[in-house]
Protein backbone atom coordinates (compact mmCIF):
# COMPACT_ATOMS: atom_id res chain seq x y z
CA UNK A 1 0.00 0.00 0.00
CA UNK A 2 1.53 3.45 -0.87
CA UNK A 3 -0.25 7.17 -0.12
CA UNK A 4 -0.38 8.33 -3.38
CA UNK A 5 -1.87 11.86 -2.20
CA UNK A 6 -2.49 13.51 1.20
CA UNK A 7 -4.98 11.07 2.42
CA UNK A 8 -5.26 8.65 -0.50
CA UNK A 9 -4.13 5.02 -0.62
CA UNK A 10 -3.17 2.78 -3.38
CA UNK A 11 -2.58 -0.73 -4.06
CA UNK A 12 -1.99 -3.27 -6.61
CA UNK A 13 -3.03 -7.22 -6.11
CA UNK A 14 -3.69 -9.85 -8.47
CA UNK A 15 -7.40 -10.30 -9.34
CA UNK A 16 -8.21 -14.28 -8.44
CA UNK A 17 -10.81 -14.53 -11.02
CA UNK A 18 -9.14 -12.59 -13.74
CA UNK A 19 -6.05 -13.29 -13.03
CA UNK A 20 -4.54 -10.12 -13.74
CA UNK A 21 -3.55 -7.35 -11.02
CA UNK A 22 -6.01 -4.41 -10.49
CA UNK A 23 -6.14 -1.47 -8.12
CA UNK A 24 -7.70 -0.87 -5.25
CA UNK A 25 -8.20 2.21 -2.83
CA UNK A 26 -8.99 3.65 0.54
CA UNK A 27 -9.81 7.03 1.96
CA UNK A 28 -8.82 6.67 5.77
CA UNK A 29 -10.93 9.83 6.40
CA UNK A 30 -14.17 8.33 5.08
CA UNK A 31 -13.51 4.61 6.05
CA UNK A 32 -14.14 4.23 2.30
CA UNK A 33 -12.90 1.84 -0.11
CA UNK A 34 -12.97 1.58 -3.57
CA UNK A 35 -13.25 -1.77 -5.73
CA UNK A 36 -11.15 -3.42 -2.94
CA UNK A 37 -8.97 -6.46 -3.14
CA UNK A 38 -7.42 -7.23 0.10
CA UNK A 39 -3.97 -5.41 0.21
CA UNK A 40 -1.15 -7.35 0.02
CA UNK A 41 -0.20 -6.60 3.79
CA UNK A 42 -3.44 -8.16 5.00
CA UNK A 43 -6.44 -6.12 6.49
CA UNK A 44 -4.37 -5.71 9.41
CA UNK A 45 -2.77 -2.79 7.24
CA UNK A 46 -6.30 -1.09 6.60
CA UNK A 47 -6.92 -1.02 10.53
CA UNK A 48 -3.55 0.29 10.91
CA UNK A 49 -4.98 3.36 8.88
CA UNK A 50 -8.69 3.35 10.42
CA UNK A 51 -11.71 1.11 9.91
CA UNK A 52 -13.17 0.68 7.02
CA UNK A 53 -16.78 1.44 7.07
CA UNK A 54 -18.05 1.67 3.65
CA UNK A 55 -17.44 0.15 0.18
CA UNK A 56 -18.15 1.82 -3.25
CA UNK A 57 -18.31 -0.47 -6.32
CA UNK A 58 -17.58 1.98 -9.74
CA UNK A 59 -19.86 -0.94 -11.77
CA UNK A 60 -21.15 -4.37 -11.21
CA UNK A 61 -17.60 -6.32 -11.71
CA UNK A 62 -15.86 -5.41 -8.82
CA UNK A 63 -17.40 -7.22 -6.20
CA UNK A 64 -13.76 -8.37 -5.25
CA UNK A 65 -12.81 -9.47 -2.08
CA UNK A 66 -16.23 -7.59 -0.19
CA UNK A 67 -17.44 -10.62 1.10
CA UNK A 68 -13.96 -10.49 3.44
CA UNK A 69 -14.41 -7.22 4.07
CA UNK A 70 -17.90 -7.54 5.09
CA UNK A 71 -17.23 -10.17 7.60
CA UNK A 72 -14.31 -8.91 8.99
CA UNK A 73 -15.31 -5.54 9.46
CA UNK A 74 -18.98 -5.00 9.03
CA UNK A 75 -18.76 -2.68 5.66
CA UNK A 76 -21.81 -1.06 3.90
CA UNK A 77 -21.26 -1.82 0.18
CA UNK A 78 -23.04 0.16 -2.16
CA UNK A 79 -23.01 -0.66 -6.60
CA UNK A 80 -25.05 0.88 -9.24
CA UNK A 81 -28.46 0.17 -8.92
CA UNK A 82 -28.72 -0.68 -12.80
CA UNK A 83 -25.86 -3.63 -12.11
CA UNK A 84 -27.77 -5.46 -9.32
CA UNK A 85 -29.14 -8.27 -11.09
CA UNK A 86 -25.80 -9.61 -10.87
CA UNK A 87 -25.48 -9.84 -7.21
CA UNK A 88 -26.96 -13.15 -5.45
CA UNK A 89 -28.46 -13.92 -2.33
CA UNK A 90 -24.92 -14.24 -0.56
CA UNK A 91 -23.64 -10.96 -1.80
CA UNK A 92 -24.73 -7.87 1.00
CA UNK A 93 -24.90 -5.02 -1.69
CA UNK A 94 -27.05 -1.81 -1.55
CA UNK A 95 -27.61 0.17 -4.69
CA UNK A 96 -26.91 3.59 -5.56
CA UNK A 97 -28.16 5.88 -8.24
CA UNK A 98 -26.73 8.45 -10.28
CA UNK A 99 -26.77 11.64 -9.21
CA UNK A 100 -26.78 10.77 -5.79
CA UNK A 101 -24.45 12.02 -2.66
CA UNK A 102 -22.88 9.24 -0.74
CA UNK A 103 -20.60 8.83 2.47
CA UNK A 104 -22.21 12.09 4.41
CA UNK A 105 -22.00 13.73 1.28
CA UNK A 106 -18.00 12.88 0.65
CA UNK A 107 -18.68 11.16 -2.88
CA UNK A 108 -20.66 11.89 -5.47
CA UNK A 109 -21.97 9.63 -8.30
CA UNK A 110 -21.87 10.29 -11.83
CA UNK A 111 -23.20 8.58 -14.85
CA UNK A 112 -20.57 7.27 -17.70
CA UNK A 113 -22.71 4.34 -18.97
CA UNK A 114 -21.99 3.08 -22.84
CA UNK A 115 -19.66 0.29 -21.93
CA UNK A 116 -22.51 -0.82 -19.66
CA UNK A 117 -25.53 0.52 -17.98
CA UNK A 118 -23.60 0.98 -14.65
CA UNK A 119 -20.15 2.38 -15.44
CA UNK A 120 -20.07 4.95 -13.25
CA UNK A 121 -17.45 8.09 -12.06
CA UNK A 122 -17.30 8.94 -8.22
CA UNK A 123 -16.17 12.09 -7.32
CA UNK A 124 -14.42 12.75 -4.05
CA UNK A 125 -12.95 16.02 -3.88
CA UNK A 126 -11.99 15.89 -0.25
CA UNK A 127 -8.80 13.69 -2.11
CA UNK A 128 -9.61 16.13 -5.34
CA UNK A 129 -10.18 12.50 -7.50
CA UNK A 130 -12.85 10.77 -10.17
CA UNK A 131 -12.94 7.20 -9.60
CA UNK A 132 -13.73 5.41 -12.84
CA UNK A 133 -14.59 1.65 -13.72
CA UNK A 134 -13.62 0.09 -16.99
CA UNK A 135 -13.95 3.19 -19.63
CA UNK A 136 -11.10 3.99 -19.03
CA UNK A 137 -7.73 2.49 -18.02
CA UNK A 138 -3.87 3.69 -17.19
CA UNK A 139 -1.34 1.67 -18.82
CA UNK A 140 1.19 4.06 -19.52
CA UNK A 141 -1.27 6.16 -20.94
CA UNK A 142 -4.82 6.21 -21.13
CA UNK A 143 -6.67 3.95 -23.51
CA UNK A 144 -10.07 1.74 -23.69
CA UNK A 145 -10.13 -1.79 -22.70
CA UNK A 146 -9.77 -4.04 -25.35
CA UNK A 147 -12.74 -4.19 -28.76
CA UNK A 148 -13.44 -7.32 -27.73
CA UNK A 149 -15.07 -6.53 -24.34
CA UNK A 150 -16.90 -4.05 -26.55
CA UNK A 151 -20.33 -4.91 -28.29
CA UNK A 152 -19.91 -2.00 -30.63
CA UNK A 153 -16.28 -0.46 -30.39
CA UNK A 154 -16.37 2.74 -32.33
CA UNK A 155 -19.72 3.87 -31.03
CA UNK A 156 -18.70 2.55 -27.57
CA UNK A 157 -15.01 4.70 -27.77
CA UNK A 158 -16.71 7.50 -28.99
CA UNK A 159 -19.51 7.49 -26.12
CA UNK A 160 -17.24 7.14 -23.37
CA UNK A 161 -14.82 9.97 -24.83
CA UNK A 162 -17.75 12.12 -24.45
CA UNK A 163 -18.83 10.87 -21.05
CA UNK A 164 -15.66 11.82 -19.94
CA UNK A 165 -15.00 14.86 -21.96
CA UNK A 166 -18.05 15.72 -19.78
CA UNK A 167 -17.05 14.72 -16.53
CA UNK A 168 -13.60 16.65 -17.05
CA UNK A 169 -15.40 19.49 -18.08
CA UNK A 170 -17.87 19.81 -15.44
CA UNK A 171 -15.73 18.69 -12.39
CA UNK A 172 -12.42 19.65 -10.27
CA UNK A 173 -9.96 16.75 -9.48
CA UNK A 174 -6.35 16.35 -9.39
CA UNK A 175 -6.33 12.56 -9.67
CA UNK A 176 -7.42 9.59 -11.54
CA UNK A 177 -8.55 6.38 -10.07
CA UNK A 178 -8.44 3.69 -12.22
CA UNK A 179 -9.50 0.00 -11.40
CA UNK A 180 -7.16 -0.95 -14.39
CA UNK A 181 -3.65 0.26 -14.78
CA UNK A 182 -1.92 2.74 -12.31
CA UNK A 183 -3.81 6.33 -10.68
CA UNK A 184 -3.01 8.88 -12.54
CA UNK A 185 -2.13 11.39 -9.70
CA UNK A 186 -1.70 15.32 -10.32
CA UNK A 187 -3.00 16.69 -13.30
CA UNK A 188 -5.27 14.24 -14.17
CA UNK A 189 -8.41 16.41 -14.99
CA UNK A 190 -6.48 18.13 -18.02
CA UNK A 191 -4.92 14.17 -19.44
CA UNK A 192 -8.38 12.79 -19.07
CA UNK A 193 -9.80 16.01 -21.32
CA UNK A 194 -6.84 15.92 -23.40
CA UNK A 195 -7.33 12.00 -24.23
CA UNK A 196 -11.33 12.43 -24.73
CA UNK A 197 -11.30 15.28 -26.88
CA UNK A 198 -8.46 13.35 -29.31
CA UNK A 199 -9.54 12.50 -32.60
């Protein structure tokens, strides 16, 4: 786990369905985690920081390791409420809508959509970041996940570009949290507007 900005906590472990390492974050101030994967130093880390309290899923896909969280520490976890039909019976989830303020007001939800109904964008300025799902991801640069997780590619690139040509546009943030690839941290309002407004 590394503080990638004042207050904002980063970590990379390897997916165990997917195979493939994604990130995961917390916000010690809000008890809140994002698409979490147990860190590689155990929970015991988290607790170091402060308990977790709440968990915020950017779409459907990144139920993760919550059902560990849940049981160890009790967590609220909240998805889109267009992704719950694919939660089951075993899976505590509560839904969320766009628009909506969450965590006292700390996060706020914003539609992306196109890639699927739920993709969604939380903004938490008390950290001055946009939390994204699978629109967009950080290898490097920013790019799209691969056309063939795509049912239409070119319309589905050139919805998301302006989803988040929109979201840059409309909202302050310093930093870039990507489930895929590596945060983007400083400057990341300005590279997310610079890559969605590329022909």
């Amino acid at each position: 786990m590394e503080e990638i900005s004042p207050g904002l906590w980063h970590w990379i472990a390897r997916h165990p369905k997917i195979g493939i390492e994604v990130s995961s974050y917390f916000i010690p101030q809000h008890g809140l985690l994002l698409d979490p994967l147990i860190p590689p130093e155990g929970v015991e880390r988290l607790e170091e920081l402060t308990r977790p309290r709440e968990v915020l899923l950017t779409n459907r896909h990144h139920w993760r390791d919550c059902g560990r969280l849940i049981e160890r520490f009790g967590c609220t976890v909240r998805a889109p409420r267009t992704g719950m039909h694919e939660f089951d019976e075993t899976q505590t989830v509560a839904p969320y809508d766009f628009g909506e303020s969450l965590v006292d007001g700390a996060v706020t939800v914003h539609e992306v959509g196109v890639l699927c109904p739920d993709e969604s964008a939380l903004h938490i300025p008390s950290v001055s970041a946009l939390a994204v799902a699978d629109g967009v991801v950080h290898y490097g640069e920013l790019r799209f996940v691969s056309d063939d997780l795509m049912d239409d590619p070119e319309d589905t690139k050139a919805g998301l570009k302006a989803a988040y040509a929109r979201l840059a546009d409309e909202l302050e943030f310093e930093n870039l949290l990507t489930a895929h690839g590596d945060p983007l941290v400083g400057g990341a309002r300005e590279a997310l507007r610079n890559w969605a407004t590329r022909s």
